[in-house]
N, C-alpha and C. Protein backbone atom coordinates (compact mmCIF):
# COMPACT_ATOMS: atom_id res chain seq x y z
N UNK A 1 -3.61 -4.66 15.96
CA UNK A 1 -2.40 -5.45 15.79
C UNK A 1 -1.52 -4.89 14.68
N UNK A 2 -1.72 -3.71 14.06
CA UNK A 2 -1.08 -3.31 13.01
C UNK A 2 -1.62 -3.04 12.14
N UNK A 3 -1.00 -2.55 10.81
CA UNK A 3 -1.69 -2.28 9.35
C UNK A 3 -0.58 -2.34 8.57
N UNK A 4 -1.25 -2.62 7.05
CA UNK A 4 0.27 -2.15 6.74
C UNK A 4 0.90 -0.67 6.39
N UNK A 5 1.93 -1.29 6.23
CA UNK A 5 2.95 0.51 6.59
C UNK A 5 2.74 1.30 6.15
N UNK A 6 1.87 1.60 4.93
CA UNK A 6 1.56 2.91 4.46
C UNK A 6 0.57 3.44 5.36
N UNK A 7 -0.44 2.77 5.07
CA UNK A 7 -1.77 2.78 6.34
C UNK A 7 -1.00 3.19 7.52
N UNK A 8 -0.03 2.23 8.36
CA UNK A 8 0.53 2.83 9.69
C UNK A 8 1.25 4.06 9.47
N UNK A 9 1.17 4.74 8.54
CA UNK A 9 2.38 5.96 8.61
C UNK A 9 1.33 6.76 8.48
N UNK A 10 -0.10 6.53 7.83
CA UNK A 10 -1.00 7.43 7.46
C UNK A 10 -1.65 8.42 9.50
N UNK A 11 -1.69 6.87 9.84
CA UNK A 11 -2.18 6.58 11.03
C UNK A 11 -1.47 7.26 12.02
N UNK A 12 -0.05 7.31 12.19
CA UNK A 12 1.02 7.82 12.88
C UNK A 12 0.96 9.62 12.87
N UNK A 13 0.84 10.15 11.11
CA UNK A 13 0.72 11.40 10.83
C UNK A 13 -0.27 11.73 11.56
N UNK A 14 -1.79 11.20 11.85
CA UNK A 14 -3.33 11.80 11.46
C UNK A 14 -3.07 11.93 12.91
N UNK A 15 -2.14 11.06 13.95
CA UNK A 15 -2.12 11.18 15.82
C UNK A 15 -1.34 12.33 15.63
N UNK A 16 -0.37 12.65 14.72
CA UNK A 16 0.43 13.95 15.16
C UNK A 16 0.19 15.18 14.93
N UNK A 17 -0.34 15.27 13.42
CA UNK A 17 -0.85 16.38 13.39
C UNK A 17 -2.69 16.58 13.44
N UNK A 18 -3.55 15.59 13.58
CA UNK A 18 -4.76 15.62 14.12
C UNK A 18 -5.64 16.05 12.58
N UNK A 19 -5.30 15.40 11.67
CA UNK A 19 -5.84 15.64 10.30
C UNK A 19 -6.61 14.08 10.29
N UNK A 20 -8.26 14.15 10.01
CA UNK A 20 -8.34 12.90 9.80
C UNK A 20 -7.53 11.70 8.73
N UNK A 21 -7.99 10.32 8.81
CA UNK A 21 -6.91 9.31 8.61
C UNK A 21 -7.29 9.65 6.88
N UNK A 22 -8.88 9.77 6.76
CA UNK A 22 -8.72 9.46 5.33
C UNK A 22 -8.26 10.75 4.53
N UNK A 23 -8.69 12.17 4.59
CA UNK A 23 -7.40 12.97 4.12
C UNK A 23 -5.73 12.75 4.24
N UNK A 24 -5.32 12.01 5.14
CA UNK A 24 -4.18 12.16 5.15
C UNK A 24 -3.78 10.42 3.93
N UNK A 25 -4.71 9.40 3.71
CA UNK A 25 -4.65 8.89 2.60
C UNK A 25 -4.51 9.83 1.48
N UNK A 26 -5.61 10.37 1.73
CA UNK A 26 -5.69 10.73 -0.19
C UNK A 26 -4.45 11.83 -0.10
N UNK A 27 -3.81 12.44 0.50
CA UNK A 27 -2.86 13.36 0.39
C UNK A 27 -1.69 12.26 0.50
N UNK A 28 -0.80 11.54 0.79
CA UNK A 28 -0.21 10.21 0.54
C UNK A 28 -0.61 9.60 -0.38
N UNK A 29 -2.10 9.79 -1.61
CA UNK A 29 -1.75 8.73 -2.75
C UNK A 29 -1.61 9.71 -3.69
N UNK A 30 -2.01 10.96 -3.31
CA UNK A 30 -1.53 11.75 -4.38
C UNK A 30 -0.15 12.41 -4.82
N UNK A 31 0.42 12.24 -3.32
CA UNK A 31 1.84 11.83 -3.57
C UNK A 31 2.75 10.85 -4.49
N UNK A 32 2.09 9.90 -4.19
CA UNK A 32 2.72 8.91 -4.70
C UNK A 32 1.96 9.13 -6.18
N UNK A 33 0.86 9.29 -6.66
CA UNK A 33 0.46 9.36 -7.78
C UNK A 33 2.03 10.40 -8.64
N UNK A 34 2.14 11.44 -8.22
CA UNK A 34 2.84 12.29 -8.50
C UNK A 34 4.08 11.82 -8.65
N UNK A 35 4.63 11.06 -7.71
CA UNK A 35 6.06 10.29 -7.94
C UNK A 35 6.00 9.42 -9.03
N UNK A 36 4.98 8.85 -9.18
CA UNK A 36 4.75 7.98 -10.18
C UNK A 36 5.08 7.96 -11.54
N UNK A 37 4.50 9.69 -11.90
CA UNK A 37 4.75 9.94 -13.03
C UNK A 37 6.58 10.12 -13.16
N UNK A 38 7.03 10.74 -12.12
CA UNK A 38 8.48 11.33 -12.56
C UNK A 38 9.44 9.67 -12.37
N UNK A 39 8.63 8.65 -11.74
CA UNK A 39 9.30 7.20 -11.80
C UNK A 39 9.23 6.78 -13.40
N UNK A 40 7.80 6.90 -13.77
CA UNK A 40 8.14 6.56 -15.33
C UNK A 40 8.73 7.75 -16.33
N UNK A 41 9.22 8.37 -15.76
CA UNK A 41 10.03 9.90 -17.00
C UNK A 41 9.39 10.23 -17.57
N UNK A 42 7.87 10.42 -17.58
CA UNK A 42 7.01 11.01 -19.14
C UNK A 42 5.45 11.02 -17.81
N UNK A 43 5.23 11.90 -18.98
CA UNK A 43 3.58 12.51 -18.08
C UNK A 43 2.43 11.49 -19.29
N UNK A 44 1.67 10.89 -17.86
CA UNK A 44 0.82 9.50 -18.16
C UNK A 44 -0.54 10.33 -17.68
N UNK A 45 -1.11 11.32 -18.08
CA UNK A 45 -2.35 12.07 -17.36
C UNK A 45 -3.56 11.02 -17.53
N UNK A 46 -3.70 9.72 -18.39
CA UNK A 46 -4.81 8.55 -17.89
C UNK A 46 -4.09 7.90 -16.66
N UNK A 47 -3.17 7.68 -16.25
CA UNK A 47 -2.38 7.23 -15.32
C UNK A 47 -2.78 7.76 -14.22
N UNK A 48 -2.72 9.15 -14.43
CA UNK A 48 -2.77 9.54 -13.10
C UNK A 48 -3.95 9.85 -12.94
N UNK A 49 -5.00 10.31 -14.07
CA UNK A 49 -6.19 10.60 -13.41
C UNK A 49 -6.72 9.45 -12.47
N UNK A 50 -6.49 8.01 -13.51
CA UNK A 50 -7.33 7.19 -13.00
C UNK A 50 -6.46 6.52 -11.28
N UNK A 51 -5.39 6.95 -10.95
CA UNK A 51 -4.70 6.88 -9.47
C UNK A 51 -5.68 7.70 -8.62
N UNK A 52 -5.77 8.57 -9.00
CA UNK A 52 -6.32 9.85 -8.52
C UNK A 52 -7.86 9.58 -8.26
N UNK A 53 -8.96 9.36 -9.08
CA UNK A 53 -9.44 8.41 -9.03
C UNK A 53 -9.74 7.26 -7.90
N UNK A 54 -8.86 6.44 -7.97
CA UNK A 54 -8.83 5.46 -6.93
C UNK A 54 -8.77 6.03 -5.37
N UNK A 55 -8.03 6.36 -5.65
CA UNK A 55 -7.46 7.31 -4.26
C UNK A 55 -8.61 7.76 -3.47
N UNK A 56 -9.37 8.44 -3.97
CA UNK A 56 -10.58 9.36 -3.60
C UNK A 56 -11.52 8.13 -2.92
N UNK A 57 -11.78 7.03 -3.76
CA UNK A 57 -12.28 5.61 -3.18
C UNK A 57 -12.06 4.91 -2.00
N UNK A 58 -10.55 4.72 -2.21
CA UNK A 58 -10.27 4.55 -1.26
C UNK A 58 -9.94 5.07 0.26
N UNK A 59 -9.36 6.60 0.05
CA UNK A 59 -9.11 7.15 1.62
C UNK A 59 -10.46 6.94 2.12
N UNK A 60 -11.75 7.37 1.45
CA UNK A 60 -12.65 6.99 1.66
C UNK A 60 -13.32 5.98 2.64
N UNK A 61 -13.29 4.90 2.02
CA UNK A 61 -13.49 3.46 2.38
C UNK A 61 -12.85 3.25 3.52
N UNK A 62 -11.21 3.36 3.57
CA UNK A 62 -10.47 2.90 5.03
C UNK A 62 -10.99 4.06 6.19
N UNK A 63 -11.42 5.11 5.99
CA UNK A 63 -11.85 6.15 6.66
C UNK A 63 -13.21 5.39 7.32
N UNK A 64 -13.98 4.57 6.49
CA UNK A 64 -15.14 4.34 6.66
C UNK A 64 -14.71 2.87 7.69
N UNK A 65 -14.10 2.23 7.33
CA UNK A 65 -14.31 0.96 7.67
C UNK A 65 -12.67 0.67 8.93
N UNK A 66 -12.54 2.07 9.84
CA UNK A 66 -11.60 1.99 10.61
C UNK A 66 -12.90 2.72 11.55
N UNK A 67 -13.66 2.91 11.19
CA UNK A 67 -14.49 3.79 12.40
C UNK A 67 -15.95 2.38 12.39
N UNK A 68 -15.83 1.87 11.32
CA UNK A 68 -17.07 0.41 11.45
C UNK A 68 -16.26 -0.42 12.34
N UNK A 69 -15.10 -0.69 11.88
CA UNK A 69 -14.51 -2.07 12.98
C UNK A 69 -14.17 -1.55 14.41
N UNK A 70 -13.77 -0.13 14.79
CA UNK A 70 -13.92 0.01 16.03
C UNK A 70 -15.35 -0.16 16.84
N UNK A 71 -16.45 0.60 15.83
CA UNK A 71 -17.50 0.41 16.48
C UNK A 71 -18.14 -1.20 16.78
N UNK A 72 -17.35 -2.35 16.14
CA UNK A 72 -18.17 -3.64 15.85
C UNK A 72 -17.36 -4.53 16.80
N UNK A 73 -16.56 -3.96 17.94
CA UNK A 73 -15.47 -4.15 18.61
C UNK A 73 -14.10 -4.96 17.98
N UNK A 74 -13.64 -4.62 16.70
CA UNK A 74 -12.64 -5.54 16.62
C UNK A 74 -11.16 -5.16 17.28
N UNK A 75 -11.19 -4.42 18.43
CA UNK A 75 -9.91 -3.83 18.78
C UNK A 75 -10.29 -4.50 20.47
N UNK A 76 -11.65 -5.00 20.66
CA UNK A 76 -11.83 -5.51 21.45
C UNK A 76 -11.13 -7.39 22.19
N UNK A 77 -11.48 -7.82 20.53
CA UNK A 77 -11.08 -8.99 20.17
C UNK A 77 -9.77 -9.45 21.39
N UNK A 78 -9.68 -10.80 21.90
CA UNK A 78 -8.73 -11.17 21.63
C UNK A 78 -7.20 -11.16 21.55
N UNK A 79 -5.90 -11.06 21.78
CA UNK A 79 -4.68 -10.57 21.09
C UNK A 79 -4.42 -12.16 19.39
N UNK A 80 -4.68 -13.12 20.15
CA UNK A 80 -4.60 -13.83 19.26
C UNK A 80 -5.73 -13.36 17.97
N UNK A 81 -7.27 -13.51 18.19
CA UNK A 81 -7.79 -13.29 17.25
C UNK A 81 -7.12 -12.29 16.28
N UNK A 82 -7.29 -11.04 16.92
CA UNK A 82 -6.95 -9.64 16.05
C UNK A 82 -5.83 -10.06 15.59
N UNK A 83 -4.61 -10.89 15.72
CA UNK A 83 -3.28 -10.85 14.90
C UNK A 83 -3.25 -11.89 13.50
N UNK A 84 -4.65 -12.94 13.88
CA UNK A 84 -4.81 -13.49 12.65
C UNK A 84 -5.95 -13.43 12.00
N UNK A 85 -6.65 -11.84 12.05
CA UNK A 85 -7.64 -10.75 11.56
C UNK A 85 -6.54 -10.16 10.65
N UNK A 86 -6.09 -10.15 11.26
CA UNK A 86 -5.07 -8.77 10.64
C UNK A 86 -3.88 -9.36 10.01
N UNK A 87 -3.35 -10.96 10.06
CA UNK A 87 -2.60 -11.48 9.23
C UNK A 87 -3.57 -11.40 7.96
N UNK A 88 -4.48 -12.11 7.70
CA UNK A 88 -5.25 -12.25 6.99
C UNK A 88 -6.00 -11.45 5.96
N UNK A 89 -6.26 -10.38 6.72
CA UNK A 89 -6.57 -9.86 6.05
C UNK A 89 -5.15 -8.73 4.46
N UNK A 90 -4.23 -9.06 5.96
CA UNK A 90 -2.87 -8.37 4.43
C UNK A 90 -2.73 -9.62 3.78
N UNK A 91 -2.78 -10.85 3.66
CA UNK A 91 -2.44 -11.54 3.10
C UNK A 91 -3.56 -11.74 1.62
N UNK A 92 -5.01 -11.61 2.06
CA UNK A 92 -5.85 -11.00 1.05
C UNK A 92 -5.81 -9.96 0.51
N UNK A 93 -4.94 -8.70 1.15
CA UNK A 93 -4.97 -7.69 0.09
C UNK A 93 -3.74 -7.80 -0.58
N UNK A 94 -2.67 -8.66 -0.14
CA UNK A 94 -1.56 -8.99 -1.24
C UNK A 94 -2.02 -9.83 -2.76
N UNK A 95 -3.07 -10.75 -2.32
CA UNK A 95 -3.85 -11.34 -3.21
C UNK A 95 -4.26 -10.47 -4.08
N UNK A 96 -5.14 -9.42 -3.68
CA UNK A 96 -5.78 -8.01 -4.70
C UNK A 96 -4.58 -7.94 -5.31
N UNK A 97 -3.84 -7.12 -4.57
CA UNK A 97 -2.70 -6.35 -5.21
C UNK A 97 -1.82 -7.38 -6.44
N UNK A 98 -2.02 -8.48 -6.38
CA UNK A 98 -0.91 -9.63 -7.48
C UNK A 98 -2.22 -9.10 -8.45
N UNK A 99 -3.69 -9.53 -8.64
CA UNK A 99 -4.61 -9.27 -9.46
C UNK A 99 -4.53 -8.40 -10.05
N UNK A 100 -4.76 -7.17 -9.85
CA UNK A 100 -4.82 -6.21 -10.06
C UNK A 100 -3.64 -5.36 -10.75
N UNK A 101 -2.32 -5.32 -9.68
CA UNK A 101 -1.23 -5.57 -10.56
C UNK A 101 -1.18 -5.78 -12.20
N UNK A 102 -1.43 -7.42 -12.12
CA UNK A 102 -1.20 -8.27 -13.25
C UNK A 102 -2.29 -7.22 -14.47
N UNK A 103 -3.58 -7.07 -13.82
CA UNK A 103 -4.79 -6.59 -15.04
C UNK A 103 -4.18 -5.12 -15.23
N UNK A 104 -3.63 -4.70 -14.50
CA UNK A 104 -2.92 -3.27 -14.66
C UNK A 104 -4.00 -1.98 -15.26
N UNK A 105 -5.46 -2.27 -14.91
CA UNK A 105 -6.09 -1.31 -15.64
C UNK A 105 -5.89 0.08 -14.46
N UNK A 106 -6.56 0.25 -13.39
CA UNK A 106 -6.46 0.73 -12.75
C UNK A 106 -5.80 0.71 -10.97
N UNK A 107 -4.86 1.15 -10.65
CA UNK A 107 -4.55 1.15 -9.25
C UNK A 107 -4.16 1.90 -8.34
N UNK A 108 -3.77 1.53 -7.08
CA UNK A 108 -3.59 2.20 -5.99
C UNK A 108 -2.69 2.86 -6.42
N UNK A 109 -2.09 4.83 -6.35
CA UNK A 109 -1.18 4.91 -6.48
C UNK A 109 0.14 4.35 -6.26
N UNK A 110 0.40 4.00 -4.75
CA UNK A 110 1.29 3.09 -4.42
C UNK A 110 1.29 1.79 -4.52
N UNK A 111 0.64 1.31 -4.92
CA UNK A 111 0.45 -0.52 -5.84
C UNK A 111 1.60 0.27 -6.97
N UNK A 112 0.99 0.93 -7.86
CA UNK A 112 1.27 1.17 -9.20
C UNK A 112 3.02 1.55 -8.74
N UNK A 113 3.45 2.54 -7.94
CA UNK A 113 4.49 2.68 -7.24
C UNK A 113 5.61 1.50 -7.72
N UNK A 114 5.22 0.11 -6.88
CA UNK A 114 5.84 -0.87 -6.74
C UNK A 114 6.04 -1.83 -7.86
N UNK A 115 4.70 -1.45 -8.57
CA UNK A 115 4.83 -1.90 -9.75
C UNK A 115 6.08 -1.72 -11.09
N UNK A 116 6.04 0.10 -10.92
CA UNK A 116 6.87 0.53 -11.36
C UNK A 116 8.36 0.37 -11.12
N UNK A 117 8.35 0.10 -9.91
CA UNK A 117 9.79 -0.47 -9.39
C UNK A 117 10.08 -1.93 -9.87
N UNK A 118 9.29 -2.29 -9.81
CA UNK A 118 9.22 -3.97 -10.30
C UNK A 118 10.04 -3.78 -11.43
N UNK A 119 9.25 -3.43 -12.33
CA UNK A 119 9.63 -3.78 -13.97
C UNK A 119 10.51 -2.65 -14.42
N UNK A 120 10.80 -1.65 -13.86
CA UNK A 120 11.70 -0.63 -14.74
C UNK A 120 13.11 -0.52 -13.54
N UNK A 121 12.66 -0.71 -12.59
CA UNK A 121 14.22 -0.59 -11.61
C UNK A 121 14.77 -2.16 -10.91
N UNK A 122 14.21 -2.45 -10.72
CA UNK A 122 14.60 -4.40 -9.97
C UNK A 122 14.16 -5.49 -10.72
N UNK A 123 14.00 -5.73 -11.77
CA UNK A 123 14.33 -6.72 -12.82
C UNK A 123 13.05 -7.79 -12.37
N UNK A 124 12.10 -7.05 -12.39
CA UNK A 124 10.92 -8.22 -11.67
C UNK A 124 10.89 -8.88 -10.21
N UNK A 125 11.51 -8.24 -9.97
CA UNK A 125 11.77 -9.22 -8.27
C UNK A 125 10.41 -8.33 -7.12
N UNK A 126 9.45 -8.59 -6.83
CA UNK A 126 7.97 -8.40 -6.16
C UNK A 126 8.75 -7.97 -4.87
N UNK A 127 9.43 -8.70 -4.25
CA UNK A 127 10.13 -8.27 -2.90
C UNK A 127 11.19 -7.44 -2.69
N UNK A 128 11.87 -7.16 -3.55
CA UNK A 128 12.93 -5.96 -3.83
C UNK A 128 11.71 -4.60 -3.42
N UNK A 129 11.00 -4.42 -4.87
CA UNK A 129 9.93 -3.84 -5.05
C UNK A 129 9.37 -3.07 -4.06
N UNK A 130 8.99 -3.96 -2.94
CA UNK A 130 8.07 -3.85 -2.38
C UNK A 130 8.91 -3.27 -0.83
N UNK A 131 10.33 -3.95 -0.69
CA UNK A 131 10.97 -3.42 0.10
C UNK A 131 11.56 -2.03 -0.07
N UNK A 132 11.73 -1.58 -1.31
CA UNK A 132 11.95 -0.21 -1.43
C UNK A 132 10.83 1.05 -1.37
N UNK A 133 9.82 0.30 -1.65
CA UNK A 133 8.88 1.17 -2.01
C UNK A 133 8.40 1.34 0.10
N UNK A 134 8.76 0.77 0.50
CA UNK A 134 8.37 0.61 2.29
C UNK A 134 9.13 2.12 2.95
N UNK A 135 10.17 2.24 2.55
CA UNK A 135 10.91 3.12 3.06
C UNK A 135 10.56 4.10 3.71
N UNK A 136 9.87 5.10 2.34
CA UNK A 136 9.46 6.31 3.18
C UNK A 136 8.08 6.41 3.84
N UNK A 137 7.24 5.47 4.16
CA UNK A 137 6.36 5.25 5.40
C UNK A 137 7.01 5.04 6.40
N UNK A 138 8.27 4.10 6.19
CA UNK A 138 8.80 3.97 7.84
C UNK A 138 9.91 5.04 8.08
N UNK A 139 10.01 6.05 7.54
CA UNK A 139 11.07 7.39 7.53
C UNK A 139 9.97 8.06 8.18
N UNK A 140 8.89 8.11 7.54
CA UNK A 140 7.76 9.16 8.07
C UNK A 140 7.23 8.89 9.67
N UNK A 141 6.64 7.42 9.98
CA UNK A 141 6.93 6.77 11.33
C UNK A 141 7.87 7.08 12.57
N UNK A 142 9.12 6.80 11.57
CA UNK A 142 10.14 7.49 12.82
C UNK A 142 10.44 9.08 12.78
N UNK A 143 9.64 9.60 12.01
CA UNK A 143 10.06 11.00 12.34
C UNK A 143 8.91 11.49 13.38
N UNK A 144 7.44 10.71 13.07
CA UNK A 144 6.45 11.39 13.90
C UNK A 144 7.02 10.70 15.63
N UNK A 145 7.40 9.79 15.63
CA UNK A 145 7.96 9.38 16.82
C UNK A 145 9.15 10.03 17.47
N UNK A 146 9.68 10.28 16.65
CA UNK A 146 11.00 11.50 17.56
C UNK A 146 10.34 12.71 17.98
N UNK A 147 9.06 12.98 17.27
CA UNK A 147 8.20 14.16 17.70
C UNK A 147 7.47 14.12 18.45
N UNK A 148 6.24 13.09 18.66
CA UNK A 148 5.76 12.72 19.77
C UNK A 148 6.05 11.54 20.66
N UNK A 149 6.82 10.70 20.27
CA UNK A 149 7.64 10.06 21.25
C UNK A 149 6.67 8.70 21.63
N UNK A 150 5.67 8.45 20.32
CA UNK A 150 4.90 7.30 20.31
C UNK A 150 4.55 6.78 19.00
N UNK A 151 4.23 5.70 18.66
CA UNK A 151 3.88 4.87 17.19
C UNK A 151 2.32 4.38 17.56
N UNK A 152 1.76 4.54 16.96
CA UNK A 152 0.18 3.81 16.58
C UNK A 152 0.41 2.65 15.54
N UNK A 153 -0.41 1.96 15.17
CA UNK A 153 -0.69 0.96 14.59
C UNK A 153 -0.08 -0.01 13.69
N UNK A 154 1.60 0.35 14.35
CA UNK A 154 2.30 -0.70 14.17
C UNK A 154 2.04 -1.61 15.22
N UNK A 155 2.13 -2.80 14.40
CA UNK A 155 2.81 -3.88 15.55
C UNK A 155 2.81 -5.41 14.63
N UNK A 156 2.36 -6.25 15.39
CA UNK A 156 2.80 -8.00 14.28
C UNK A 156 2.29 -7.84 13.10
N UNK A 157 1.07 -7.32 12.59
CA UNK A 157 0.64 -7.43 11.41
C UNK A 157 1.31 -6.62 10.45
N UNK A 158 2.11 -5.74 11.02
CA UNK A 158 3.02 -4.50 10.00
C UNK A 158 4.24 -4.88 10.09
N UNK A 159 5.04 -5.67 10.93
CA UNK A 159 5.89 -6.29 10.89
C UNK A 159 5.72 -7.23 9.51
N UNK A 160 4.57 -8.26 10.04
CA UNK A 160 4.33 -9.14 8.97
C UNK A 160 4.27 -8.80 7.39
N UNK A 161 3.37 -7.54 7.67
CA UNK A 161 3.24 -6.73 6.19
C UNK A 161 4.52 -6.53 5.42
N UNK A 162 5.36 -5.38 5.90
CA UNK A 162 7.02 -5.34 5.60
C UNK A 162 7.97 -6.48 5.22
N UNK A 163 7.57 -7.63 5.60
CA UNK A 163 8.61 -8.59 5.57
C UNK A 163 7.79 -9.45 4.91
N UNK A 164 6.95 -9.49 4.55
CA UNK A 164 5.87 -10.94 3.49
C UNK A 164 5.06 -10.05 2.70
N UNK A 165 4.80 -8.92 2.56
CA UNK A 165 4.12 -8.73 1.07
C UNK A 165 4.63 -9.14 -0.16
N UNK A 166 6.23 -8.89 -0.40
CA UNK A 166 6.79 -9.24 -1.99
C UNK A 166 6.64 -10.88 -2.32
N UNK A 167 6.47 -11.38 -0.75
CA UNK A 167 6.93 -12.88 -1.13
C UNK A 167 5.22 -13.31 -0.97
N UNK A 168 4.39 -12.85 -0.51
CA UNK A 168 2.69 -12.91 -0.75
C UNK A 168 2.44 -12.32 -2.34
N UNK A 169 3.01 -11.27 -2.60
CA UNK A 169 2.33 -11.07 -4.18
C UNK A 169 3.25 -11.78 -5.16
N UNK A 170 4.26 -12.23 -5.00
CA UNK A 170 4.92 -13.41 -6.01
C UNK A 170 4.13 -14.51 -6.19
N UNK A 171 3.96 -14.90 -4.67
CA UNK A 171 3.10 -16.19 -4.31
C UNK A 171 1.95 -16.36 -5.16
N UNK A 172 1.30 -15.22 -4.76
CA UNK A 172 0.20 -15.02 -5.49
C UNK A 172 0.08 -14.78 -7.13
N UNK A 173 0.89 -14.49 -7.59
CA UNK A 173 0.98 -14.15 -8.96
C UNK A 173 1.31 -15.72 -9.96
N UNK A 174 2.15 -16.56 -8.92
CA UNK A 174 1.94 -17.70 -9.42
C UNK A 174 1.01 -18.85 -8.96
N UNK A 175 0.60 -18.53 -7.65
CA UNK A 175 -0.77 -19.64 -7.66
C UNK A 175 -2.08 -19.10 -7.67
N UNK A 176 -2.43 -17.97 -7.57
CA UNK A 176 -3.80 -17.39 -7.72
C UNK A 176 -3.85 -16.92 -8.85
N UNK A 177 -4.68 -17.55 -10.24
CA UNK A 177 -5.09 -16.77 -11.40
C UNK A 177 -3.79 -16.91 -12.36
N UNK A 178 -2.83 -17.94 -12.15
CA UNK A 178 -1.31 -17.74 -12.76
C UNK A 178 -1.64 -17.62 -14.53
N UNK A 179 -2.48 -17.80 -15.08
CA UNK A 179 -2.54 -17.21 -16.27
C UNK A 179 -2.90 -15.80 -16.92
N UNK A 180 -3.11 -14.78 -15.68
CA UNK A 180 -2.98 -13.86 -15.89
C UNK A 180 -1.36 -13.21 -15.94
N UNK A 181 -1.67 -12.60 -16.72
CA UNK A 181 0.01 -12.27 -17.12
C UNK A 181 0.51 -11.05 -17.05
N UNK A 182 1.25 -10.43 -16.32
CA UNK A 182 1.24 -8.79 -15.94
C UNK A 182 1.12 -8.04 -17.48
N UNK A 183 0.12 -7.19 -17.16
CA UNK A 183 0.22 -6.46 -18.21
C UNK A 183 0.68 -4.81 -17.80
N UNK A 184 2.16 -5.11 -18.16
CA UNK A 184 2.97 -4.06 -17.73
C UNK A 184 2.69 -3.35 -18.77
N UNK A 185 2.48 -1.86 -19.01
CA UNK A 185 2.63 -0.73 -20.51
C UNK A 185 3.47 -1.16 -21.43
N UNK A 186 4.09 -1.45 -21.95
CA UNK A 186 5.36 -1.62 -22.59
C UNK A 186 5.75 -0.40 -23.54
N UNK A 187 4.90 0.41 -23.42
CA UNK A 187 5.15 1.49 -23.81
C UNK A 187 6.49 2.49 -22.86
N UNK A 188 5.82 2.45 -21.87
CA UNK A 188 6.87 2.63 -20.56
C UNK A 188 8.25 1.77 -20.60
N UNK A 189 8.14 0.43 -20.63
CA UNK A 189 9.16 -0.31 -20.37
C UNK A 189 10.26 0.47 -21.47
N UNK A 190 9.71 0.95 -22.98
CA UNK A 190 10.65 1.09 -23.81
C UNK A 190 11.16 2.27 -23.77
N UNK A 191 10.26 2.95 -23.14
CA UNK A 191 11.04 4.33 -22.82
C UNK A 191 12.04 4.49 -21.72
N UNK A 192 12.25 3.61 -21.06
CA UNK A 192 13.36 3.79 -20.56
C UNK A 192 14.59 3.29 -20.96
């Protein structure tokens, strides 16, 4: 039923050019790790190791657990089930992402991404954020589609993703854990 859009753009690349899904993660967070730094103007090498870091975890993991849920039939499911599998489950990782966010020790390169957009380019607004930071997954999407002339793993739940993550991790930032308090660098903030 979808993923969200980074995931679907990962997904879109790995059908076009035939690179598995989880290299083509970790090559997409190390991207973004890399943007990261030139988003905050100054070289953060704990920043990025520990993106870098994550990254490795994670392409990992979704690598692992896109080849468990096919095998456990969840593509079998349902159309209803799988769309509120797959609501659900972005709506729990918007949950992570407000957490995590907020504790700011370590994150997804592209969490950290949005983060950075948050507080140094859109004045705190989670859905600005989160809508800019969408872009170039769905640039990348429509380019593999003018090339092969098909999309993978979009559909309602990546819709959903695109249009309710900023307003799921706001949500979340004020009713899940609301006394955690973003701990943005402020080291960063002042350098800009």
């Amino acid at each position: 039923m979808g993923s969200g859009v980074w995931t679907a753009s990962a997904v879109n690349i790995s059908g076009w050019v035939g690179w598995p899904l989880g290299t083509l993660l970790f090559i997409i967070g190390t991207i973004n790790a890399i943007t990261n730094q030139f988003l905050i103007r100054r070289l953060d090498i704990i920043r990025f190791v520990g993106e870098m870091c994550f990254i490795v975890f994670f392409s990992t993991i979704v690598q692992f657990f896109t080849r468990w849920f096919a095998a456990i039939g969840i593509g079998d499911l349902p159309v209803v089930v799988r769309t509120f599998v797959s609501a659900l489950g972005i709506f729990l990782f918007c949950i992570g992402i407000s957490l995590y966010q907020r504790a700011n020790i370590v994150m997804h390169p592209n969490d950290d991404t949005t983060n950075i957009l948050r507080f140094l380019y859109v004045h705190g607004n989670a859905t600005a954020s989160q809508l800019i930071d969408f872009m170039p997954p769905i640039i990348a999407i429509a380019i593999v589609f003018f090339n092969t002339g098909q999309i993978d793993s979009v559909n309602i739940a990546t819709l959903f993703s695109i249009l309710g993550n900023g307003f799921m991790i706001a949500w979340s930032d004020e009713h899940i854990w609301p006394t955690l308090k973003h701990n943005f660098r402020s080291n960063i903030v002042e350098d800009s």
